[in-house]
N, C-alpha and C. Protein backbone atom coordinates (compact mmCIF):
# COMPACT_ATOMS: atom_id res chain seq x y z
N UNK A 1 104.55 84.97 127.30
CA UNK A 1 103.48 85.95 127.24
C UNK A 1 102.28 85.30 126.54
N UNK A 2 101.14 85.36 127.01
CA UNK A 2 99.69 84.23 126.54
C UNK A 2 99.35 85.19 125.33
N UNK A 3 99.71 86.69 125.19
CA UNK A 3 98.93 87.32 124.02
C UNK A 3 100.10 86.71 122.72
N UNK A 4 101.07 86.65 122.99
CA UNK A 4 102.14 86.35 121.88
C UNK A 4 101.57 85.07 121.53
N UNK A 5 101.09 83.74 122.49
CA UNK A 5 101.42 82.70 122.24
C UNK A 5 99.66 82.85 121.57
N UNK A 6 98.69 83.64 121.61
CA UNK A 6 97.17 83.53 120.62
C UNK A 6 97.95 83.69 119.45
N UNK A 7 98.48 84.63 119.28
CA UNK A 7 98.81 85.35 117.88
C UNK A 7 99.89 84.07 116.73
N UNK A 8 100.79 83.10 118.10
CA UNK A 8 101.77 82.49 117.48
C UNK A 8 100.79 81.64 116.89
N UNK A 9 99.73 81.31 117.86
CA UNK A 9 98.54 80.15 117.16
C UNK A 9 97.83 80.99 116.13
N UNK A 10 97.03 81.73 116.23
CA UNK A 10 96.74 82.09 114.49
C UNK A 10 97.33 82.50 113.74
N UNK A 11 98.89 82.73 113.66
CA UNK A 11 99.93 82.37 112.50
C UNK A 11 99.99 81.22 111.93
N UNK A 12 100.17 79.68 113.03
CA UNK A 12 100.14 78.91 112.57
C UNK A 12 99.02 77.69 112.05
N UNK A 13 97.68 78.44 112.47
CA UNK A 13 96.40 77.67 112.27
C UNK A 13 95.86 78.39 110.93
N UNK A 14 95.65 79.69 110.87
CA UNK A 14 94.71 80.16 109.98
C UNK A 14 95.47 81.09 108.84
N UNK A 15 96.91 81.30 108.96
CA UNK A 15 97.25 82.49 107.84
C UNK A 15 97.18 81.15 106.65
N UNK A 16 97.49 80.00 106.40
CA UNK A 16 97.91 79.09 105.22
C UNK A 16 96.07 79.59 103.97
N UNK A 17 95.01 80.08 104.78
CA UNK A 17 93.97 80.00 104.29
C UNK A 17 94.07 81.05 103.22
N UNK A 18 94.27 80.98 101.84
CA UNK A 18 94.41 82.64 100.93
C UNK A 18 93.11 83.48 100.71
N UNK A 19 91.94 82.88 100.78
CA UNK A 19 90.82 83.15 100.85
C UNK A 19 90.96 84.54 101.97
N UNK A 20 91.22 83.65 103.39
CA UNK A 20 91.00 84.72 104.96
C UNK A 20 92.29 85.79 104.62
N UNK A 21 93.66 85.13 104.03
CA UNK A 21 94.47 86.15 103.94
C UNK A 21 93.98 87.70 102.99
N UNK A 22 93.25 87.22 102.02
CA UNK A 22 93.45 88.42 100.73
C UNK A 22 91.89 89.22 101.15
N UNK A 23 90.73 88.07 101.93
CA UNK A 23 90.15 89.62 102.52
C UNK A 23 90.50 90.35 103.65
N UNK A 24 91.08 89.57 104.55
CA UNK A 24 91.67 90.65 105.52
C UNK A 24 92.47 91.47 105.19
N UNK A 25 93.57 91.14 104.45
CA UNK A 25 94.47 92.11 103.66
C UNK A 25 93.72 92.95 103.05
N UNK A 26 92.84 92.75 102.56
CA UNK A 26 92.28 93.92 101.84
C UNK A 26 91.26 94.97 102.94
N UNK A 27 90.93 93.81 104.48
CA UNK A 27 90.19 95.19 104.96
C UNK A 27 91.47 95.75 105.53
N UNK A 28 92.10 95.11 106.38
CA UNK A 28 93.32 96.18 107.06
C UNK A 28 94.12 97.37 106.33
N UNK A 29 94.79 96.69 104.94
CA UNK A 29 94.84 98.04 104.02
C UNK A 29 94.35 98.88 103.82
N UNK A 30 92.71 98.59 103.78
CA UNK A 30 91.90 99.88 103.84
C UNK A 30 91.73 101.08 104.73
N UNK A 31 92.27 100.62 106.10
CA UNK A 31 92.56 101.39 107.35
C UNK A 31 93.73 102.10 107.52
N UNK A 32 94.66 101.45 106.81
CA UNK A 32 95.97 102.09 107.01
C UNK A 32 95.98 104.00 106.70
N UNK A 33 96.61 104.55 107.79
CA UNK A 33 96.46 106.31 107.68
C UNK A 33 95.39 106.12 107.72
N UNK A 34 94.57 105.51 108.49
CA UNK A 34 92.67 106.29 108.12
C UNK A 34 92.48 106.39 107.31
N UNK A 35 92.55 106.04 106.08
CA UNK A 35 91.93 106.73 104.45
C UNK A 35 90.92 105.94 104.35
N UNK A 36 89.96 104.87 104.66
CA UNK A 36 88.63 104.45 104.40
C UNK A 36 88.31 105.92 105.15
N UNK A 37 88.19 105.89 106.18
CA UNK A 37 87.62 106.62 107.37
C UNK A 37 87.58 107.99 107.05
N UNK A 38 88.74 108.29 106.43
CA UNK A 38 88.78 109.63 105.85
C UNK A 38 88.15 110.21 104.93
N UNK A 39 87.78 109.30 103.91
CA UNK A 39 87.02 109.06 102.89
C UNK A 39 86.00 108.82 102.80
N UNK A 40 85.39 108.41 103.57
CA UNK A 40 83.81 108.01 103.93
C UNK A 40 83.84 109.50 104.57
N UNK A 41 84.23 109.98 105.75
CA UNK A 41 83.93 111.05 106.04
C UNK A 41 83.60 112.19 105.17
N UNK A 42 84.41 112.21 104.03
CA UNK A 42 84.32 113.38 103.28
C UNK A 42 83.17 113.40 102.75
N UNK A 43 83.03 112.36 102.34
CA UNK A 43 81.89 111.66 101.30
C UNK A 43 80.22 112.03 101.97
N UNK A 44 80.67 111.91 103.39
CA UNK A 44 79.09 112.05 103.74
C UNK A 44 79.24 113.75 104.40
N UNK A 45 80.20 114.73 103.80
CA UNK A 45 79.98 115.74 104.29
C UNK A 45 79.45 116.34 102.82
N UNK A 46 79.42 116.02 101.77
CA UNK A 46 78.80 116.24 100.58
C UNK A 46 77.18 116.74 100.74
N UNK A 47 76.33 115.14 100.70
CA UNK A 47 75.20 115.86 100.79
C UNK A 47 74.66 116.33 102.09
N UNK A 48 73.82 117.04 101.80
CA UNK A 48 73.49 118.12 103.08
C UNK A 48 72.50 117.28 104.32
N UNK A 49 71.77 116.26 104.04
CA UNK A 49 71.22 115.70 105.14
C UNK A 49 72.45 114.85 105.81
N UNK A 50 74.01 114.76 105.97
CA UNK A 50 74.63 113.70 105.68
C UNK A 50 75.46 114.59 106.46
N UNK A 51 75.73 115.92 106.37
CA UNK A 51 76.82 116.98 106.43
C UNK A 51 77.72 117.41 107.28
N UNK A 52 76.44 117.15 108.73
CA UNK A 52 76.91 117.06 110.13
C UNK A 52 77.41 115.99 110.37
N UNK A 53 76.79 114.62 110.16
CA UNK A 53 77.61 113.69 110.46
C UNK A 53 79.18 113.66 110.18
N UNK A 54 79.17 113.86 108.45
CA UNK A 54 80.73 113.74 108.05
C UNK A 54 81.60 114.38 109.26
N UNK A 55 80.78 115.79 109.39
CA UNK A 55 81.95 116.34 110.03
C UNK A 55 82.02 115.82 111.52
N UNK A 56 81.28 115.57 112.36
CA UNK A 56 81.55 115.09 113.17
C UNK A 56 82.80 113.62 113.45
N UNK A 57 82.29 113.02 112.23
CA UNK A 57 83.43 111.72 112.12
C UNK A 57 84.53 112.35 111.85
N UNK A 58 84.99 113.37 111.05
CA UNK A 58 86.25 114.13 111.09
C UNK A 58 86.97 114.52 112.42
N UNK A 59 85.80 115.28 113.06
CA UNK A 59 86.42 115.38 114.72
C UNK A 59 86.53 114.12 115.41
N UNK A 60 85.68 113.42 115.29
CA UNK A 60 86.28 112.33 116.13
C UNK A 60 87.75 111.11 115.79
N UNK A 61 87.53 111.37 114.53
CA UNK A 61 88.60 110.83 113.65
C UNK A 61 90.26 111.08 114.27
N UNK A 62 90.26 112.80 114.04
CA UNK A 62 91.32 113.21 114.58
C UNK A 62 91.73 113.11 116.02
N UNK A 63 90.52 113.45 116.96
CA UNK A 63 90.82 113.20 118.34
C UNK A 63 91.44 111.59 118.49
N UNK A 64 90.55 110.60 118.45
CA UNK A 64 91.10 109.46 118.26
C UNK A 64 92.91 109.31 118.01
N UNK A 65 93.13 109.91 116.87
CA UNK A 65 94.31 110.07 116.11
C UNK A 65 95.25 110.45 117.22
N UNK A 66 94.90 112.18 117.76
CA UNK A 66 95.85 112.48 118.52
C UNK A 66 96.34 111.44 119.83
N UNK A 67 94.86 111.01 120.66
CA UNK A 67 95.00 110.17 121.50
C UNK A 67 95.79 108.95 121.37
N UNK A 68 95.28 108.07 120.71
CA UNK A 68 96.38 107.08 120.42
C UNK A 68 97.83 107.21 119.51
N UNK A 69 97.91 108.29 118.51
CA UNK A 69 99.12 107.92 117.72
C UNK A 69 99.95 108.84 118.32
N UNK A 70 99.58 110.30 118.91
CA UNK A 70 100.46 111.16 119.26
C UNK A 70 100.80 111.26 120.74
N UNK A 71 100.21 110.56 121.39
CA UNK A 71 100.13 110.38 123.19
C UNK A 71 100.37 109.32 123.74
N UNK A 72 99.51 108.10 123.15
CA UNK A 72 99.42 106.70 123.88
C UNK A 72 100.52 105.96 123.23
N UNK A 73 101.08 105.71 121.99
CA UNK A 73 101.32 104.91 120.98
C UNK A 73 103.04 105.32 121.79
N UNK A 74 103.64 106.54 121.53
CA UNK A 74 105.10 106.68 121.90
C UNK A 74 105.26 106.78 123.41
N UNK A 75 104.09 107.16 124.25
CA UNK A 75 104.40 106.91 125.57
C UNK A 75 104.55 105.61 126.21
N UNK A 76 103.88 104.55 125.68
CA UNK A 76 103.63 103.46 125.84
C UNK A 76 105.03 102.74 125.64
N UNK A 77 104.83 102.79 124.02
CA UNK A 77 105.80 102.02 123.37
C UNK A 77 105.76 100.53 123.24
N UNK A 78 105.10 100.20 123.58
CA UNK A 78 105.33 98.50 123.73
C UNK A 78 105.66 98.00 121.73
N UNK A 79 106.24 97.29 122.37
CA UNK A 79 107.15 96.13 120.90
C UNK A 79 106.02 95.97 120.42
N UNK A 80 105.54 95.42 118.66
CA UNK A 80 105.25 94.86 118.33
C UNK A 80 105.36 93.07 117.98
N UNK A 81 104.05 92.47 117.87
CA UNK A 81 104.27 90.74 118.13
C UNK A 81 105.52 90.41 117.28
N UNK A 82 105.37 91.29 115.93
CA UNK A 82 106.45 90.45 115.09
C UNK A 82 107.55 90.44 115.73
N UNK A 83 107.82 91.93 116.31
CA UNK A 83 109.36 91.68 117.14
C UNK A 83 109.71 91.18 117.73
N UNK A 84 109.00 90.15 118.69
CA UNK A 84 109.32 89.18 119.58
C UNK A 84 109.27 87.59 119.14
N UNK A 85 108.54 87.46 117.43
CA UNK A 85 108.10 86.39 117.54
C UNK A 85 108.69 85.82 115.71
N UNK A 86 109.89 85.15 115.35
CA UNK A 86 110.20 85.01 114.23
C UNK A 86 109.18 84.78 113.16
N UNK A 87 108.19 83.60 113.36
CA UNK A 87 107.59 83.15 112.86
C UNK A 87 106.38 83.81 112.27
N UNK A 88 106.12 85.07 112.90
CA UNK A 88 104.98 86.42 112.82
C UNK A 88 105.60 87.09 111.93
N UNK A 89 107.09 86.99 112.42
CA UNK A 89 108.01 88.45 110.79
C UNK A 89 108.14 87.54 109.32
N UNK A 90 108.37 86.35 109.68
CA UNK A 90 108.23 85.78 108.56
C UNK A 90 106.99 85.69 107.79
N UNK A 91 106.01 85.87 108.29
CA UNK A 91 104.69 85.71 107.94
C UNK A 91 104.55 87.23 107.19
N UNK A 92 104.67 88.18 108.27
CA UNK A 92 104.31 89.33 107.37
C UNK A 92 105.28 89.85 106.29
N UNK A 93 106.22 89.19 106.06
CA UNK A 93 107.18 89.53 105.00
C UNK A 93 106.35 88.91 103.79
N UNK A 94 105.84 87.99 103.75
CA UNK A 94 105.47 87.54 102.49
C UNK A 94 103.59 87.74 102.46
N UNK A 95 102.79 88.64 103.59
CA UNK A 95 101.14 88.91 103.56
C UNK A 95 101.07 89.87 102.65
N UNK A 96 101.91 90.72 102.03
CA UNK A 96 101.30 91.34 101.21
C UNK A 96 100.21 92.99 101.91
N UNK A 97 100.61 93.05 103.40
CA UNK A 97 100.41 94.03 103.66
C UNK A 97 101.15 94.91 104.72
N UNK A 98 101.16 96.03 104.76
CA UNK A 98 102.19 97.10 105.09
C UNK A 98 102.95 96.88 106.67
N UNK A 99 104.01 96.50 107.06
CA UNK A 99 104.81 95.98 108.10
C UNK A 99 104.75 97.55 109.23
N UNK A 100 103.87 97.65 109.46
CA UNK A 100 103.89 98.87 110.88
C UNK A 100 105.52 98.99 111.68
N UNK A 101 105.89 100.24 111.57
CA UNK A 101 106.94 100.77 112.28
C UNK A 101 106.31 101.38 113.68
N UNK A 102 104.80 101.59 113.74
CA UNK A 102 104.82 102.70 115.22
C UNK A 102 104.73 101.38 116.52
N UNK A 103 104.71 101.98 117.62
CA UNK A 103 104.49 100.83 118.53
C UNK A 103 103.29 100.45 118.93
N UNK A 104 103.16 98.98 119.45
CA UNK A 104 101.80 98.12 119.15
C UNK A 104 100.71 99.14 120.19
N UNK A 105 100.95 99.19 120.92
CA UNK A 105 100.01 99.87 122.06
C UNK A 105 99.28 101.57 122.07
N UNK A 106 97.99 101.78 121.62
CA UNK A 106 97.09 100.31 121.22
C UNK A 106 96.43 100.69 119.68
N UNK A 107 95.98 99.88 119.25
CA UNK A 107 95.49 99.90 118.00
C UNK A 107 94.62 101.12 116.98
N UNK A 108 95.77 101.84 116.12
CA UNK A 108 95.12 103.32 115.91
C UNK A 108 94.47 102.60 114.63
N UNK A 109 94.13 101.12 114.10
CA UNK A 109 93.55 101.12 113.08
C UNK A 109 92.10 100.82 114.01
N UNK A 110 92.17 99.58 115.23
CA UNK A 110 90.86 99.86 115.63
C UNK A 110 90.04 101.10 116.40
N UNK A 111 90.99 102.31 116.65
CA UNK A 111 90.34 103.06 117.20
C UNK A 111 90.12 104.10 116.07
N UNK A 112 90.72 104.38 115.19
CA UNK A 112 90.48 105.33 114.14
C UNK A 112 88.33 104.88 113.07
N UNK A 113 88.80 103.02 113.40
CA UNK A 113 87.53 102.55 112.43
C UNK A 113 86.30 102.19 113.64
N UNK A 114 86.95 102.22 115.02
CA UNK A 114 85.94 102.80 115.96
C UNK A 114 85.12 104.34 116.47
N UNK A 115 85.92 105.26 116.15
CA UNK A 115 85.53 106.53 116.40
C UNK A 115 84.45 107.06 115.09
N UNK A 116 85.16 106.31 113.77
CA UNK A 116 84.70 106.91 113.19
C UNK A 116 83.01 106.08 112.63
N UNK A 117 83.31 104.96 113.08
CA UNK A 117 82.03 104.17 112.82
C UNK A 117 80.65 104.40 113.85
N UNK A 118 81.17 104.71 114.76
CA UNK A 118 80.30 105.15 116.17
C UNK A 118 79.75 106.59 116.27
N UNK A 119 80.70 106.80 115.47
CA UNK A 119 80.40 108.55 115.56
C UNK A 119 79.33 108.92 114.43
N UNK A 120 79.29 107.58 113.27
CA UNK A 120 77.80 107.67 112.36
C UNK A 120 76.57 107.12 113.07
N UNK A 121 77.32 105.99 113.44
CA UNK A 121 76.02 105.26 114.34
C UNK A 121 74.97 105.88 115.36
N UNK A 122 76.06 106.37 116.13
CA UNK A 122 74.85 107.50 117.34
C UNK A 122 74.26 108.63 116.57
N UNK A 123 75.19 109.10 115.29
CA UNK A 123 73.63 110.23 114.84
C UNK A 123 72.93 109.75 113.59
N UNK A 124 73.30 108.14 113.34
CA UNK A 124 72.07 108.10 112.11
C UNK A 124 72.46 106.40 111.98
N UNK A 125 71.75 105.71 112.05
CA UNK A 125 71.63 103.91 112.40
C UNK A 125 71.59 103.29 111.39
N UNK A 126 71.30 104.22 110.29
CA UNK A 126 71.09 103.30 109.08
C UNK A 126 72.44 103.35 108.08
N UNK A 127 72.97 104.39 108.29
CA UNK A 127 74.42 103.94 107.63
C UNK A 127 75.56 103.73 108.76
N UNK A 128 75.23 103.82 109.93
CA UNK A 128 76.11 103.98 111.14
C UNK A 128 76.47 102.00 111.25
N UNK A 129 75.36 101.44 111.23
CA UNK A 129 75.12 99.81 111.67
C UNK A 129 76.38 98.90 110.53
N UNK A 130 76.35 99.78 109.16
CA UNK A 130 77.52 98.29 108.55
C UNK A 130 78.68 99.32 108.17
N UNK A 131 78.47 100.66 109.17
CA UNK A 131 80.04 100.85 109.18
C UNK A 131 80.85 100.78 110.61
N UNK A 132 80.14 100.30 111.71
CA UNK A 132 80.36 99.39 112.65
C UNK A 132 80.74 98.25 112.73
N UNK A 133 80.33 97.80 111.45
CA UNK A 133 80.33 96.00 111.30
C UNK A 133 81.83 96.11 110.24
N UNK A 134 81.92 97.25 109.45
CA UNK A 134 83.03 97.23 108.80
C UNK A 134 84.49 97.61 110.19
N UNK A 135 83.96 98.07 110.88
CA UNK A 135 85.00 98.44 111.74
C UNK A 135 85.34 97.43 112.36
N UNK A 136 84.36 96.75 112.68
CA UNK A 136 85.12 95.34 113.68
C UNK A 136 85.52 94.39 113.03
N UNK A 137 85.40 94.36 112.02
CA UNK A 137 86.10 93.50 111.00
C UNK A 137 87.61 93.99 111.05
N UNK A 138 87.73 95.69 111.07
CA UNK A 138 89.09 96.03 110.21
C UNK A 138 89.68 95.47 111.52
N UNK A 139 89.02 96.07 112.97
CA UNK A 139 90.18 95.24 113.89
C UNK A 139 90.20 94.02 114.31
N UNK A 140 89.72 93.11 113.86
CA UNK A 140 89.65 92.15 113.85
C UNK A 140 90.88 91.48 112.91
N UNK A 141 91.29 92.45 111.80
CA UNK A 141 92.00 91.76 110.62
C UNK A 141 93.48 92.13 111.18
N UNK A 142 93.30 92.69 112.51
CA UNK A 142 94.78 93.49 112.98
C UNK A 142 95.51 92.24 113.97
N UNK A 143 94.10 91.64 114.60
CA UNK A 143 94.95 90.22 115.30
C UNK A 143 95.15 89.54 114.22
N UNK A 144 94.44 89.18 113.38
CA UNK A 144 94.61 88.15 112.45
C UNK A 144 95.79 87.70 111.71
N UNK A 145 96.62 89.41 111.64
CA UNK A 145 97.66 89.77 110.87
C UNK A 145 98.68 89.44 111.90
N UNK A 146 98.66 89.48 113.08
CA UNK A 146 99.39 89.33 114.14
C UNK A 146 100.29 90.99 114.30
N UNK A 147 99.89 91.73 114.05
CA UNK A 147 100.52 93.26 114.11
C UNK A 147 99.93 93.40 115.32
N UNK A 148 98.63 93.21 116.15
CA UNK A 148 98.46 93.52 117.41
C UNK A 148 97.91 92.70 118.42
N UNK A 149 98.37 92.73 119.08
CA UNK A 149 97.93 92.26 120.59
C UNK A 149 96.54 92.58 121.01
N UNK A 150 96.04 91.12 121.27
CA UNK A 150 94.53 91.40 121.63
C UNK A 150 94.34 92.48 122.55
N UNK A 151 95.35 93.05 123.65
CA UNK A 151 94.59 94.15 124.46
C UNK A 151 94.68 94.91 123.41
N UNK A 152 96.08 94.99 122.60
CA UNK A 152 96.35 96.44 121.91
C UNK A 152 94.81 96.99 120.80
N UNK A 153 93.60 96.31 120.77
CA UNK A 153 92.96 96.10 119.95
C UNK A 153 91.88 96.54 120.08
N UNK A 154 91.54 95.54 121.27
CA UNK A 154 90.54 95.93 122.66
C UNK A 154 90.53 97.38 123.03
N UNK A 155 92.00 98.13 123.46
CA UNK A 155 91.72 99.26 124.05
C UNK A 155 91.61 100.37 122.73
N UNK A 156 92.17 100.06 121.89
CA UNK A 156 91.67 101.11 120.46
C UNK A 156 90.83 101.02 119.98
N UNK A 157 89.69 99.95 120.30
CA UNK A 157 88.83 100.21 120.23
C UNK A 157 87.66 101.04 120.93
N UNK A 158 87.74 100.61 122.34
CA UNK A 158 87.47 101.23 123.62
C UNK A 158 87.35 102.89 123.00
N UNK A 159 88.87 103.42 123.09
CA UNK A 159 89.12 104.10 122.99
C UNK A 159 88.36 104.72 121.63
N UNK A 160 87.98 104.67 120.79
CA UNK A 160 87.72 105.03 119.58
C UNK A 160 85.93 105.22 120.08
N UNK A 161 85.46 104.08 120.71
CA UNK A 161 84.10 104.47 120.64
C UNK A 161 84.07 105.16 122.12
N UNK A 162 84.63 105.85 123.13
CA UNK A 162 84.51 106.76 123.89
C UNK A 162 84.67 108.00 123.21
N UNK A 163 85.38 108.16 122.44
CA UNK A 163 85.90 109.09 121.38
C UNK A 163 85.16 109.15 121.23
N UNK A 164 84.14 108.84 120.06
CA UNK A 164 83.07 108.86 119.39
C UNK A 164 81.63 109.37 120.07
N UNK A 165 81.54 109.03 121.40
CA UNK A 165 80.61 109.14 122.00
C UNK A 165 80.60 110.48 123.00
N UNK A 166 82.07 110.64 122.85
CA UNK A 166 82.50 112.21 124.10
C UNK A 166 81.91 113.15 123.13
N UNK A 167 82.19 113.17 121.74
CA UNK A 167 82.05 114.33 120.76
C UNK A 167 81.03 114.40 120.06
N UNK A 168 80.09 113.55 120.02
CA UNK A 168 78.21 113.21 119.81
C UNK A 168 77.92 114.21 121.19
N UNK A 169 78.10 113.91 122.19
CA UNK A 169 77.76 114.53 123.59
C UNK A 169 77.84 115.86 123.34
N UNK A 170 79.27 116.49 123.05
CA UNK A 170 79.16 117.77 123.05
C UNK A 170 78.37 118.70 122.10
N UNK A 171 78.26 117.41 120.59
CA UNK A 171 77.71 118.18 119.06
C UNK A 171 75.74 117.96 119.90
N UNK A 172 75.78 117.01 120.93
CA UNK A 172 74.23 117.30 121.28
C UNK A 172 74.04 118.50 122.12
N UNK A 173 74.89 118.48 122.95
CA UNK A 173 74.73 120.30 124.25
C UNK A 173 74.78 121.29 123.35
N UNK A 174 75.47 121.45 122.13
CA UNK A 174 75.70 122.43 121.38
C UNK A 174 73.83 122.64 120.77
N UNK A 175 74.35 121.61 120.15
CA UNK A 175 72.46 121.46 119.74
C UNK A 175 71.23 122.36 120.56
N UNK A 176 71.30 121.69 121.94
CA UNK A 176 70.21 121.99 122.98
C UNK A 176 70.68 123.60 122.97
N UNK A 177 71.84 123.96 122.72
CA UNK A 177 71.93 125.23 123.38
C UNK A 177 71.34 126.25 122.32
N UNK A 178 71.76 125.89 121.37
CA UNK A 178 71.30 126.35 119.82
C UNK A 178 69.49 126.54 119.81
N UNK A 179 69.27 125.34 120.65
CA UNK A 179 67.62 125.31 120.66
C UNK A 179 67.13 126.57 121.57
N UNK A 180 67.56 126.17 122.75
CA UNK A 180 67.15 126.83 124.20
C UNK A 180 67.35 128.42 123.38
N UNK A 181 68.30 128.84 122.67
CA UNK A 181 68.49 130.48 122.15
C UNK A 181 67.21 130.60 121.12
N UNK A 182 67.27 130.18 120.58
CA UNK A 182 66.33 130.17 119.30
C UNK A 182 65.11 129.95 119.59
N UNK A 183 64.33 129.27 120.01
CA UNK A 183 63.29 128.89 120.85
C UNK A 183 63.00 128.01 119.72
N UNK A 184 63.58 127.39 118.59
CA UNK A 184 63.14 126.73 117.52
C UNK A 184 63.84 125.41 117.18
N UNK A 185 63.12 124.21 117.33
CA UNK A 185 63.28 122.75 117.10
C UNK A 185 63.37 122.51 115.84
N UNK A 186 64.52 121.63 115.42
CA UNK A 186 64.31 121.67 113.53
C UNK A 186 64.94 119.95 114.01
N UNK A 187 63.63 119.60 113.21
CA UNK A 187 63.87 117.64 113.75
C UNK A 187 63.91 117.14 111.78
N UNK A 188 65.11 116.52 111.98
CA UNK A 188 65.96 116.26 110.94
C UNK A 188 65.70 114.75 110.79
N UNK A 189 65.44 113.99 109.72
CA UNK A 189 65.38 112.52 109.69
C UNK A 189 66.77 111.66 109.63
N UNK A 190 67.95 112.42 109.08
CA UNK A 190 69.33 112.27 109.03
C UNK A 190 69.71 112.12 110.14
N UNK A 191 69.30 112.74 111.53
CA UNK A 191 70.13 112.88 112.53
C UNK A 191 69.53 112.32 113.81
N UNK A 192 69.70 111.24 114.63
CA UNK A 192 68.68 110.87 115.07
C UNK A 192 69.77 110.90 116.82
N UNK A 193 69.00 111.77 117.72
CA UNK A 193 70.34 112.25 118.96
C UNK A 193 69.17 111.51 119.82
């Protein structure tokens, strides 16, 4: 399998580096259960120019969630790399970060830190842009770790920013409709549709 045999090569080229190990470990941990994502969300449902967004990343958060962890992830099922590949279990026995039990297909850390990074980005660019850049990092740190398979990664991500972008769509029709009743435009610097 060519995705096993990338992953067998950056086991054996790049994990020896402790530098690449202890920040990736530290972004992928941060993803685990969504709790960056969750947390940032809350955080920007606080202040009030900020409020809609949070919540929107909440909805998209969860949809994401259901889609891949409760639908795609056990229908699928596909093995994870370590299970096929000694040299990957040995590795993550001693990385120092959390050994995933669900199945690899496809990536609920890149689609959870895709939905929810996209889902700031389309309504506000200025904090949306380096929590995008934090997101492709986190899945980025998921091949690195060898826990997923480059498609498995690819499509949670996919998946995360369609997510993200289905539920901007609807929080904008809602918007227009809100307008079209009201006959009244309220243009927000926070929210940019």
């Amino acid at each position: 399998m060519f995705e096993l045999q990338i992953l067998e090569w950056i086991n054996a080229n790049l994990h020896g580096d402790k530098v690449l190990n202890f920040l990736f470990g530290f972004v992928t941990n941060s993803g685990n259960a969504g709790l960056i994502w969750i947390a940032l969300s809350l955080i920007f449902l606080i202040p009030k120019n900020t409020r809609k967004a949070g919540f929107v990343m909440l909805v998209t958060l969860l949809l994401s969630f259901l889609l891949v962890d409760v639908i795609l992830k056990p229908t699928i099922s596909r093995p994870r790399p370590y299970e096929l590949s000694k040299s990957i279990f040995n590795f993550l026995k001693t990385a120092g970060i959390d050994i995933p039990s669900s199945p690899s297909f496809p990536s609920g850390h890149a689609s959870s830190a895709f939905a929810t990074s996209f889902a700031m980005y389309f309504q506000n660019k200025k904090f949306g842009k380096p929590l995008v850049i934090y997101g492709v990092i986190v899945a980025i740190s998921r091949i690195f770790f060898c826990v997923h398979y480059v498609s498995d990664v690819i499509t949670g991500a996919v998946i995360g920013f369609l997510t993200a972008y289905f539920i901007v769509e609807i929080v904008r029709k809602f918007d227009r409709r809100q307008i079209s009743k009201t006959g009244v435009l309220k243009v927000r610097d926070d929210i940019t549709f």
